[in-house]
PDB file of N, CA and C in Angstrom:
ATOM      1  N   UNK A   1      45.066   1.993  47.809  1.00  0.00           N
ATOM      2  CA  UNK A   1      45.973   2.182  46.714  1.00  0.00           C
ATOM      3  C   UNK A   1      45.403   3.286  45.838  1.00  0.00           C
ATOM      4  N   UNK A   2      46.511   4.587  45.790  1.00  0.00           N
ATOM      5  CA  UNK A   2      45.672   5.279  44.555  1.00  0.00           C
ATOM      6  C   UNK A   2      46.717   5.814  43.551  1.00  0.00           C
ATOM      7  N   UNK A   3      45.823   5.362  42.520  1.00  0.00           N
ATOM      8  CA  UNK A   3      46.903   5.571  41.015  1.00  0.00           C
ATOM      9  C   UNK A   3      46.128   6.428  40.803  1.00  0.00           C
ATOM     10  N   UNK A   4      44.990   7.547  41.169  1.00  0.00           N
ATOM     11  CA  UNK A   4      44.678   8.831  40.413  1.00  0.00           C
ATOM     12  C   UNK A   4      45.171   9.613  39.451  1.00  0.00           C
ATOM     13  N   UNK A   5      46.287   9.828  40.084  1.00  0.00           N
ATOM     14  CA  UNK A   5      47.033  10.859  39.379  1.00  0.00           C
ATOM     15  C   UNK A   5      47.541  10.582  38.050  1.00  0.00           C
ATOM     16  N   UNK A   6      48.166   9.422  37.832  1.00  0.00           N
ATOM     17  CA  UNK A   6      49.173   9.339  36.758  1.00  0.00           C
ATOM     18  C   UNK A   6      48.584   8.068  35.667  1.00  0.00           C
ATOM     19  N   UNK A   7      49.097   7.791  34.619  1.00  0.00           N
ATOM     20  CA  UNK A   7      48.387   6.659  33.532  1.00  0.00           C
ATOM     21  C   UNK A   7      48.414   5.611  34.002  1.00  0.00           C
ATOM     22  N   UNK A   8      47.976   4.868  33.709  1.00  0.00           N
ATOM     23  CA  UNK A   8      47.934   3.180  34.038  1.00  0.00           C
ATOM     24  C   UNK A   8      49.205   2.910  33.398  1.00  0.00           C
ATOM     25  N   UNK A   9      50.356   1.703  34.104  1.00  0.00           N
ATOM     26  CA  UNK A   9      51.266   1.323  33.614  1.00  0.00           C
ATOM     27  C   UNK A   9      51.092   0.063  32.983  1.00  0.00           C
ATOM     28  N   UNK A  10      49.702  -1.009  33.576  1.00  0.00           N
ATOM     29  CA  UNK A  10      49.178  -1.937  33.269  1.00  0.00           C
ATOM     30  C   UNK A  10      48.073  -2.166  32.878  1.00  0.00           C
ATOM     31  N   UNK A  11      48.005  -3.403  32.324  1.00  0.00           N
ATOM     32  CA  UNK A  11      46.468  -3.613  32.483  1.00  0.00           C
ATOM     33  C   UNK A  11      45.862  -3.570  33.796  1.00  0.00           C
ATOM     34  N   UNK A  12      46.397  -4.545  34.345  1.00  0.00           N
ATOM     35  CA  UNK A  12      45.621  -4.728  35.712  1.00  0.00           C
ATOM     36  C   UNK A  12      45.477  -3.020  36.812  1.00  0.00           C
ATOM     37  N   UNK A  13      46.561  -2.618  36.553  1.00  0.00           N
ATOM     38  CA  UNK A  13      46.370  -1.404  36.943  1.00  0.00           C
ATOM     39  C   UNK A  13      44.664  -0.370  36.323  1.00  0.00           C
ATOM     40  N   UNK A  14      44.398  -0.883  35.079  1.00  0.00           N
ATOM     41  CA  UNK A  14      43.266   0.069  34.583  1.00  0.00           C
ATOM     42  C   UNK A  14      41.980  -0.751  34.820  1.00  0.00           C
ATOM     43  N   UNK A  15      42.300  -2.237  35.690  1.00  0.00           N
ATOM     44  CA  UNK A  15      40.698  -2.784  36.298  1.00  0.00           C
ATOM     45  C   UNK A  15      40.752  -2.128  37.893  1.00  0.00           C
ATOM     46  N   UNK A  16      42.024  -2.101  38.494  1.00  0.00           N
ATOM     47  CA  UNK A  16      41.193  -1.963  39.549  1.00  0.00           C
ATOM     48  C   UNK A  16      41.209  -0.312  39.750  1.00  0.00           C
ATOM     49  N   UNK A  17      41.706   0.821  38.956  1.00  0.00           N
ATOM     50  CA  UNK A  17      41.524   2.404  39.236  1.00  0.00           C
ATOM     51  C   UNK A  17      39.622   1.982  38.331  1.00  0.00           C
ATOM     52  N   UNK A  18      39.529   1.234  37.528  1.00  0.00           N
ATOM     53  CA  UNK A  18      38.014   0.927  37.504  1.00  0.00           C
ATOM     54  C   UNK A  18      36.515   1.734  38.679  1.00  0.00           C
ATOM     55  N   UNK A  19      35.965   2.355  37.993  1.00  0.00           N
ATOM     56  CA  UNK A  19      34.969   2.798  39.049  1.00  0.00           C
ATOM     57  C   UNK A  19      34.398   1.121  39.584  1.00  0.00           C
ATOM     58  N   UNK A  20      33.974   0.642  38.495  1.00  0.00           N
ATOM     59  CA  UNK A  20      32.867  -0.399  38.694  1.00  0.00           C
ATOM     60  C   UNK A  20      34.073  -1.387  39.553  1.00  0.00           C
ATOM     61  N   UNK A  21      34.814  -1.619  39.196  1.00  0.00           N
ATOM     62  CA  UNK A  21      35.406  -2.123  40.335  1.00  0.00           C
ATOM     63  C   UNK A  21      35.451  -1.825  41.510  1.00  0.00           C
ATOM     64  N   UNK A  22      36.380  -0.665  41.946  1.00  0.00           N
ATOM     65  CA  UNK A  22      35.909   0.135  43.286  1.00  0.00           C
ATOM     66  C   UNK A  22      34.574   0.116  44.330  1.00  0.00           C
ATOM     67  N   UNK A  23      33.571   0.288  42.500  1.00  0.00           N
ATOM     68  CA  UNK A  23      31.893   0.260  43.635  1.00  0.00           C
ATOM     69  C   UNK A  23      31.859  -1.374  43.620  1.00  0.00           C
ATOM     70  N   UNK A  24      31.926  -2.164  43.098  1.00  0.00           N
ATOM     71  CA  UNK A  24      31.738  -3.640  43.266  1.00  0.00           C
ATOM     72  C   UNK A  24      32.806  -4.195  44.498  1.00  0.00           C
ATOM     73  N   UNK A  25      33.661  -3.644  44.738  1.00  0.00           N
ATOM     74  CA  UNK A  25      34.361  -4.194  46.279  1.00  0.00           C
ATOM     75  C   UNK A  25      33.557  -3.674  47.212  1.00  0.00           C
ATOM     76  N   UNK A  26      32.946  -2.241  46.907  1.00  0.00           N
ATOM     77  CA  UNK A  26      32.711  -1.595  48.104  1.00  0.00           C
ATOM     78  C   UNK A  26      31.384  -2.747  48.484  1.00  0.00           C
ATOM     79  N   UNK A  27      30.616  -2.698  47.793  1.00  0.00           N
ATOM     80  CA  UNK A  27      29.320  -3.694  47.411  1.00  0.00           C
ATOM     81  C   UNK A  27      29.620  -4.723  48.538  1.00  0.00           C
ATOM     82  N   UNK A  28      30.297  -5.870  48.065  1.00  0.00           N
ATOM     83  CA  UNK A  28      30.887  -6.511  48.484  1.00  0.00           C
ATOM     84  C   UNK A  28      31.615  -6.993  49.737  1.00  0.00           C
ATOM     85  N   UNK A  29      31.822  -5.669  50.028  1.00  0.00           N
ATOM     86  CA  UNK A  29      32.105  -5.903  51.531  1.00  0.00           C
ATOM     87  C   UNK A  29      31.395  -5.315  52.749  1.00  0.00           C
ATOM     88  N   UNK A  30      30.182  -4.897  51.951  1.00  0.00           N
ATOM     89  CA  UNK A  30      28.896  -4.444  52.765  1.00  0.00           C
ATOM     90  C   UNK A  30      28.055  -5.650  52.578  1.00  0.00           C
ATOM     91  N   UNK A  31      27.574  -6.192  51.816  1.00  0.00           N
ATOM     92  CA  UNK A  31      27.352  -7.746  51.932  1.00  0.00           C
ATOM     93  C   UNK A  31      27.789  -8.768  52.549  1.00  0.00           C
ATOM     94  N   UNK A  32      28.734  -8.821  52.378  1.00  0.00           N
ATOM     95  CA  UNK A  32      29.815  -9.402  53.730  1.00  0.00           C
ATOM     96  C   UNK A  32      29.561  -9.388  55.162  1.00  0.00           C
ATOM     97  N   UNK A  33      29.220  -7.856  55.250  1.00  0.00           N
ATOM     98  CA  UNK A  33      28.995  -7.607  56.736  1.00  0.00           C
ATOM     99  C   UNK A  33      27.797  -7.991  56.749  1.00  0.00           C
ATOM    100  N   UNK A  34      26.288  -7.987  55.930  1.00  0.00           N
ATOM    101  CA  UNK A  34      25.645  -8.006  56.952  1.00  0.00           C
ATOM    102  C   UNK A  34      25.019  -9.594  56.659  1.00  0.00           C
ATOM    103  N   UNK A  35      26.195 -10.469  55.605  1.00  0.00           N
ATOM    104  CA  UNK A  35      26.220 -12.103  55.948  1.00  0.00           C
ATOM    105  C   UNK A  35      26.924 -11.887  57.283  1.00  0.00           C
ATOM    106  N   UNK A  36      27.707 -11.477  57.483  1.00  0.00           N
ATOM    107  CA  UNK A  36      28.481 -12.282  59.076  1.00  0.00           C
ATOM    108  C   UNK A  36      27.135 -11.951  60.190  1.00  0.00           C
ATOM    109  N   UNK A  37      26.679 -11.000  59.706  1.00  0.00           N
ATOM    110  CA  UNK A  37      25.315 -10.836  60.780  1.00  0.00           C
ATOM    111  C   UNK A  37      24.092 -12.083  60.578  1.00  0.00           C
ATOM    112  N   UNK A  38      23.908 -12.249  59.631  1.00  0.00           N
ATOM    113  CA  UNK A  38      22.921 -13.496  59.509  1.00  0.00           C
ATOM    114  C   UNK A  38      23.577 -14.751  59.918  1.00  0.00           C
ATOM    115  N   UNK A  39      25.236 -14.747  59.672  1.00  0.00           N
ATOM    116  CA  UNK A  39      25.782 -16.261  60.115  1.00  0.00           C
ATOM    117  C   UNK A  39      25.496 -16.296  61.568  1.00  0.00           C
ATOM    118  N   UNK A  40      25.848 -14.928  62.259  1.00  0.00           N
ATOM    119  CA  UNK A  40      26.032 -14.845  63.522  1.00  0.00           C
ATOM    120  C   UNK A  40      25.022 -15.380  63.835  1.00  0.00           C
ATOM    121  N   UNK A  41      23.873 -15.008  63.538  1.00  0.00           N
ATOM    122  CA  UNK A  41      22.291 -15.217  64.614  1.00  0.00           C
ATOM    123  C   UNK A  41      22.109 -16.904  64.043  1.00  0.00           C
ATOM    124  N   UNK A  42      22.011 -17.050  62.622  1.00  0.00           N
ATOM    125  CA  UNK A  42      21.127 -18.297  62.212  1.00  0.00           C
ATOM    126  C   UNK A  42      21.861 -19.495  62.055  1.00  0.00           C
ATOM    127  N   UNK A  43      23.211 -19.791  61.925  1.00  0.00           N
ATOM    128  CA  UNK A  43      24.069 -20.388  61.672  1.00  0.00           C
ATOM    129  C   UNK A  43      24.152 -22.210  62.838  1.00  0.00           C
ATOM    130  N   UNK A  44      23.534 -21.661  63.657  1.00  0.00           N
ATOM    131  CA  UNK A  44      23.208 -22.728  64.584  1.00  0.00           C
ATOM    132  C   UNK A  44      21.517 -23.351  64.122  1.00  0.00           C
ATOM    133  N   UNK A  45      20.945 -22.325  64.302  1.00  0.00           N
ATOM    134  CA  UNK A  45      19.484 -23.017  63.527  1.00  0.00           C
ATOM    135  C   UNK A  45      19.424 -23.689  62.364  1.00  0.00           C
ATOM    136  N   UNK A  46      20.776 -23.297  61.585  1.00  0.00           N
ATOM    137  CA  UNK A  46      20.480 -23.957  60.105  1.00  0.00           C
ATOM    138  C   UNK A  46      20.988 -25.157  60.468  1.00  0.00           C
ATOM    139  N   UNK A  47      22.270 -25.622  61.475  1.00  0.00           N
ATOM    140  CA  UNK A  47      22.781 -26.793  61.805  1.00  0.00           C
ATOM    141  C   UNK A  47      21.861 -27.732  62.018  1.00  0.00           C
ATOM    142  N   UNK A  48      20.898 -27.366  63.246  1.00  0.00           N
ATOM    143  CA  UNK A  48      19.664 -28.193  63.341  1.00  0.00           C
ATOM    144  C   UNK A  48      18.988 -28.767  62.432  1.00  0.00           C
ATOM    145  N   UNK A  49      18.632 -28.084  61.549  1.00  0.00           N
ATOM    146  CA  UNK A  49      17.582 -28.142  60.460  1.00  0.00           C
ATOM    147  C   UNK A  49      18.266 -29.184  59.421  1.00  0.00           C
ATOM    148  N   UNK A  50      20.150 -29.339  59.199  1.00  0.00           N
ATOM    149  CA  UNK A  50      20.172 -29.699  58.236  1.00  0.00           C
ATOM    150  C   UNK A  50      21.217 -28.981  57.057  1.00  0.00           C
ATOM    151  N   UNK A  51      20.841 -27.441  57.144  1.00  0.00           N
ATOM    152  CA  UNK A  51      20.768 -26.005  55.906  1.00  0.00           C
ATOM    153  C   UNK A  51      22.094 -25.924  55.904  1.00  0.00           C
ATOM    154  N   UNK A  52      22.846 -25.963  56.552  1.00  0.00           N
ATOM    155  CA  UNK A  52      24.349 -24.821  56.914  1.00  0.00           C
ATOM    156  C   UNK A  52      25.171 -24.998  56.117  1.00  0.00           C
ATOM    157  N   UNK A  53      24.898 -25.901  54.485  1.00  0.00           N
ATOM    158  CA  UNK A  53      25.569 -25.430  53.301  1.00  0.00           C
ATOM    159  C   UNK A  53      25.918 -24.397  53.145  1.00  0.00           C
ATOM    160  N   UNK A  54      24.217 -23.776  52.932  1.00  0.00           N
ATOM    161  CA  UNK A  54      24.075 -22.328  52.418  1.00  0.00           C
ATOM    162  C   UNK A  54      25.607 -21.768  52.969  1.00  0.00           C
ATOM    163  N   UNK A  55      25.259 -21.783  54.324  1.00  0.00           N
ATOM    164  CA  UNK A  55      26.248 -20.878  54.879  1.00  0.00           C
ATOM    165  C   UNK A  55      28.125 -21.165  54.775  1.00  0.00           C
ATOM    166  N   UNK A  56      28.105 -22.522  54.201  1.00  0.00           N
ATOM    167  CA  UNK A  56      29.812 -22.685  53.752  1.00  0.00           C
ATOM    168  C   UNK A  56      30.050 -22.283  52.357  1.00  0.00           C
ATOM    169  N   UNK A  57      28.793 -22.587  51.541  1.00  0.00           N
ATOM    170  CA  UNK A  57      28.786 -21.860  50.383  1.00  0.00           C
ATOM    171  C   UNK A  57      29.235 -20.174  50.003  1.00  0.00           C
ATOM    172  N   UNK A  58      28.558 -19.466  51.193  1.00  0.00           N
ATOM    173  CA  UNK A  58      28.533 -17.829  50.759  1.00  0.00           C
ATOM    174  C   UNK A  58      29.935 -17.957  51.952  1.00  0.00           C
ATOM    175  N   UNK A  59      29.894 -18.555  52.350  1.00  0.00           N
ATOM    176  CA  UNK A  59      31.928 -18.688  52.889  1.00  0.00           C
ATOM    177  C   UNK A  59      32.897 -18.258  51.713  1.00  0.00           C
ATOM    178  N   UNK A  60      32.667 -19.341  51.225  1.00  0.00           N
ATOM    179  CA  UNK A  60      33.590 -19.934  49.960  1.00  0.00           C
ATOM    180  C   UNK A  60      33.687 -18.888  49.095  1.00  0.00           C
ATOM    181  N   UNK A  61      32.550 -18.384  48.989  1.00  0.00           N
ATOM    182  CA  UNK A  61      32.369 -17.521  47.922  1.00  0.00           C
ATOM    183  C   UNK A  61      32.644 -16.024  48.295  1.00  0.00           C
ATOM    184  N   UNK A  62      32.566 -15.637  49.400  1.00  0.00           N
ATOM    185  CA  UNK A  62      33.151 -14.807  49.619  1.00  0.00           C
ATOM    186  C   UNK A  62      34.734 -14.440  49.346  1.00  0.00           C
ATOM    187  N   UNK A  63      35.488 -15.735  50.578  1.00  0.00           N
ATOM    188  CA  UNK A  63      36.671 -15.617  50.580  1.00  0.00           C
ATOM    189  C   UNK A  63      37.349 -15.911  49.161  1.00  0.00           C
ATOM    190  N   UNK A  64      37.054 -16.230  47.754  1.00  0.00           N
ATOM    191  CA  UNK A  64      36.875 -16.483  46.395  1.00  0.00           C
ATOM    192  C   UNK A  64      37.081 -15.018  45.866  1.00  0.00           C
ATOM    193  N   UNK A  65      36.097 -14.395  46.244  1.00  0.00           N
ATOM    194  CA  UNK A  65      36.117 -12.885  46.074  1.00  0.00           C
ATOM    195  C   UNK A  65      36.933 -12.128  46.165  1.00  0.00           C
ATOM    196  N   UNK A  66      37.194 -12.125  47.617  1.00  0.00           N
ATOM    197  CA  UNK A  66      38.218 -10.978  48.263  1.00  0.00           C
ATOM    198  C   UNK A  66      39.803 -11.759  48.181  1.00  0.00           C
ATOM    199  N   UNK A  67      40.040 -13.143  47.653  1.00  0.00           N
ATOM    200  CA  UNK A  67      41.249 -13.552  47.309  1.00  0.00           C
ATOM    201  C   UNK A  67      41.390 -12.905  45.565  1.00  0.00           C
ATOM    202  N   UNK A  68      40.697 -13.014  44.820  1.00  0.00           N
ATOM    203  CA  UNK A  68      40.858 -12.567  43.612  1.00  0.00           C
ATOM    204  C   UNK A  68      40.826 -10.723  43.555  1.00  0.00           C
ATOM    205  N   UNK A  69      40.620 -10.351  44.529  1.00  0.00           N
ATOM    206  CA  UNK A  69      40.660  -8.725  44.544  1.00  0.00           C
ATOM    207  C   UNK A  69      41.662  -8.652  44.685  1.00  0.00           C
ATOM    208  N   UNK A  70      41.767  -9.420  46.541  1.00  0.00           N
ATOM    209  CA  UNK A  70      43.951  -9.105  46.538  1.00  0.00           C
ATOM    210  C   UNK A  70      44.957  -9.613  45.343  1.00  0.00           C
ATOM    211  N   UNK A  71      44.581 -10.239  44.935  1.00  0.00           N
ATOM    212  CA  UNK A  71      45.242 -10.782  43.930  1.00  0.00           C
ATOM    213  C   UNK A  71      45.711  -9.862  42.838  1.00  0.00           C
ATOM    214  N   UNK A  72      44.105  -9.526  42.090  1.00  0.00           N
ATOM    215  CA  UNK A  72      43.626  -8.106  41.428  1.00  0.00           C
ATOM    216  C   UNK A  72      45.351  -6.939  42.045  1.00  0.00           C
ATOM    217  N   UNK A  73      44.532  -6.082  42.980  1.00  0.00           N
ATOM    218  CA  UNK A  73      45.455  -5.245  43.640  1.00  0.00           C
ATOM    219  C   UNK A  73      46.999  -5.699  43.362  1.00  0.00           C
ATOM    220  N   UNK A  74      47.307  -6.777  43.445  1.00  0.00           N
ATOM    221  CA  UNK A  74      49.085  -7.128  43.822  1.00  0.00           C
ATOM    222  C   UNK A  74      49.449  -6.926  42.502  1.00  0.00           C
ATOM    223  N   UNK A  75      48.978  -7.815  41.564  1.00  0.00           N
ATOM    224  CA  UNK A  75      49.244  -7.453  39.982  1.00  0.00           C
ATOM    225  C   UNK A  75      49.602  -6.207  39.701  1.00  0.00           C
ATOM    226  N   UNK A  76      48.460  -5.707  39.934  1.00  0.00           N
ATOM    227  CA  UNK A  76      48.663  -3.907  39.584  1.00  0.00           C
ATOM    228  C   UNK A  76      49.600  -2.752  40.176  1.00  0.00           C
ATOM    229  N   UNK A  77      50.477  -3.350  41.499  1.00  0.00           N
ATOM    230  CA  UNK A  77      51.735  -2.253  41.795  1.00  0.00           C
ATOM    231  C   UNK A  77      52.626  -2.844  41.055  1.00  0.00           C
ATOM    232  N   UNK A  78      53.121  -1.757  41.259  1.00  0.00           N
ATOM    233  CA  UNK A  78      54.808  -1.832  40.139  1.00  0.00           C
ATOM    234  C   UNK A  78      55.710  -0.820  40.906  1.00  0.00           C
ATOM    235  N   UNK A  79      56.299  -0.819  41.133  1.00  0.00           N
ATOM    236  CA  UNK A  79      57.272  -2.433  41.738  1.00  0.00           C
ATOM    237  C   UNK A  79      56.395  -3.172  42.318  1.00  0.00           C
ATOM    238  N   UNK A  80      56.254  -4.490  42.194  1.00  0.00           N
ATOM    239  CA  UNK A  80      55.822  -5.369  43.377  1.00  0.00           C
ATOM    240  C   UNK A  80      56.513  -5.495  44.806  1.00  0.00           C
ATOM    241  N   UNK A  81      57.394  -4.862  44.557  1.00  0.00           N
ATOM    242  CA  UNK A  81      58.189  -4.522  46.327  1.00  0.00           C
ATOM    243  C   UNK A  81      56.953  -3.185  47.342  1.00  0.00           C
ATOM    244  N   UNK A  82      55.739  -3.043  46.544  1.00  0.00           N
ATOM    245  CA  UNK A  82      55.462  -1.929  47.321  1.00  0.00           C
ATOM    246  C   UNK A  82      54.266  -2.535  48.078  1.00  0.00           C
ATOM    247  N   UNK A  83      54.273  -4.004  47.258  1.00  0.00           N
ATOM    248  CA  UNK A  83      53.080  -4.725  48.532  1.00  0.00           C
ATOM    249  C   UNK A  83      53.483  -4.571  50.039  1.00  0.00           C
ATOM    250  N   UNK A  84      54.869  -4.453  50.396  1.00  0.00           N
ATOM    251  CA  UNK A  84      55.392  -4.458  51.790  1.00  0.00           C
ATOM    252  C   UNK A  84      55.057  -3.225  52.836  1.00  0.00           C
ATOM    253  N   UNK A  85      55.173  -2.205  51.805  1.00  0.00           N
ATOM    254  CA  UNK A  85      54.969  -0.678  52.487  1.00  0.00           C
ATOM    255  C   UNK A  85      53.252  -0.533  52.035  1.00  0.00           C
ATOM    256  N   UNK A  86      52.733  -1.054  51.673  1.00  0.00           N
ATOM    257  CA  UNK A  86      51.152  -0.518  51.368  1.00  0.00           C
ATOM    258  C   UNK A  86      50.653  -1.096  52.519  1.00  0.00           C
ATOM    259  N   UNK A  87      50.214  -0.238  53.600  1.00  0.00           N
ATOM    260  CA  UNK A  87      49.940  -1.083  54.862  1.00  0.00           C
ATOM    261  C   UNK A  87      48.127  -1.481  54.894  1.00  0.00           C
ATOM    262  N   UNK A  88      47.235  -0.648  53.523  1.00  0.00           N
ATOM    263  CA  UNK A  88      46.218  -1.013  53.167  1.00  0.00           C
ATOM    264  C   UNK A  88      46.437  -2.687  52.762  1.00  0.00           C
ATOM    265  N   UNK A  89      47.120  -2.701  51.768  1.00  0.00           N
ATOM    266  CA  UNK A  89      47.289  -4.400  51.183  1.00  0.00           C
ATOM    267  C   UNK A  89      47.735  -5.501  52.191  1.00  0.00           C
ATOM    268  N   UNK A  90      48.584  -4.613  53.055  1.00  0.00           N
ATOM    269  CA  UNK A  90      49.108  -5.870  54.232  1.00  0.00           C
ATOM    270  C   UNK A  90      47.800  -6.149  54.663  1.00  0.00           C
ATOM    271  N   UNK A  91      47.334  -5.254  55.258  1.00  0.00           N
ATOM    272  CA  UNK A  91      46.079  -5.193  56.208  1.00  0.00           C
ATOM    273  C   UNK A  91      44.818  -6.195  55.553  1.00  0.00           C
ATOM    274  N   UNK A  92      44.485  -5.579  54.020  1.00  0.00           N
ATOM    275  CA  UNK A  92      43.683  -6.832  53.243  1.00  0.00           C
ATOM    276  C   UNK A  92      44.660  -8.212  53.355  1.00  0.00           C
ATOM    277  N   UNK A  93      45.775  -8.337  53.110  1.00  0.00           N
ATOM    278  CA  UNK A  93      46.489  -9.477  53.169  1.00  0.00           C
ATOM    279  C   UNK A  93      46.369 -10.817  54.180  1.00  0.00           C
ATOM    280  N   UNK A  94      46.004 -10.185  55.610  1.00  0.00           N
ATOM    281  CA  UNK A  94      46.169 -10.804  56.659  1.00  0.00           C
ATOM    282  C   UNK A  94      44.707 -10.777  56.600  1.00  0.00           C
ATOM    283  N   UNK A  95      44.019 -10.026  55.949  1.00  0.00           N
ATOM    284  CA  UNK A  95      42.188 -10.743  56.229  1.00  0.00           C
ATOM    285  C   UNK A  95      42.167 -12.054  55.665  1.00  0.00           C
ATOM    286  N   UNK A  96      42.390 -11.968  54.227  1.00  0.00           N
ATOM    287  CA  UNK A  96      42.442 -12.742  53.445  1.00  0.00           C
ATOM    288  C   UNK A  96      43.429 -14.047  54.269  1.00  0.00           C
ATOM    289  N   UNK A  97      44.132 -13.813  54.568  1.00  0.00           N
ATOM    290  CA  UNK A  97      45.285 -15.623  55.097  1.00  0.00           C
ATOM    291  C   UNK A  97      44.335 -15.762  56.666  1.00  0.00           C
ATOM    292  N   UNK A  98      43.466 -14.980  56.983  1.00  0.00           N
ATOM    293  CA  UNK A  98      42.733 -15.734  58.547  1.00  0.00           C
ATOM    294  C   UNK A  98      41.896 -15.981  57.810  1.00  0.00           C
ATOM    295  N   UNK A  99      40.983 -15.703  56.321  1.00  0.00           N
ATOM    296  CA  UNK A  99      39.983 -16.055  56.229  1.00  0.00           C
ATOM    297  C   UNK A  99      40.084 -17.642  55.147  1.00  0.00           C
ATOM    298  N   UNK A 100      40.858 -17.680  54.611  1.00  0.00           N
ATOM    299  CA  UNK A 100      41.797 -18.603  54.226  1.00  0.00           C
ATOM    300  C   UNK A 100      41.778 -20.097  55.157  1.00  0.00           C
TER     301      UNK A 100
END
C-alpha cells in the first residue's frame, strides 16, 4: 500500500505511512522467519522435555501481531472497497485466516 504521494485522509492512514511502523513490520516478519526456523528444528525436542509453551506462546503472539497490522492497513484505505483490488492485502489477508 502506498500513500506517498498525497496527505493522510486518516488517522490510521498517518500510523501505518509511519516509518517506525513500516521498520517494525519489516522487523517482525524477519523474526518470524527465523522463529519458524527454530520451531522447525526444536519444536519436537521441546515436546519431550515438557517446553512447547514457549512455542504456542510466540504463535499467539505472532499471529496477534500480524492480525492487528492487517487490521491497522484495512482501517487506513478509503474506500474500503479497495481491500478487494489491493492484491498485497488479499495476499496478507489469506496469511493471516491460515494462520488464524
Amino acid at each position: 500500500m502506498s500513500f506517498d504521494e498525497e496527505e493522510p485522509i486518516n488517522c490510521w492512514q498517518s500510523i501505518v505511512r509511519n516509518r517506525i511502523f513500516e521498520t517494525g513490520t519489516m522487523v517482525v516478519i524477519v523474526v518470524n522467519a527465523i522463529w519458524l526456523w527454530i520451531d522447525a528444528d526444536y519444536k519436537e525436542v521441546a515436546k519431550d522435555n515438557g517446553s512447547e509453551f514457549i512455542f504456542d506462546i510466540a504463535e499467539h503472539t505472532f499471529c496477534g501481531i500480524f492480525t492487528s497490522e492487517l487490521i491497522l492497513r484495512f482501517m487506513a484505505l478509503e474506500p474500503k472497497w479497495q481491500a478487494v483490488t489491493d492484491l498485497w492485502f488479499i495476499f496478507d489477508s489469506v496469511l493471516v485466516i491460515m494462520m488464524v
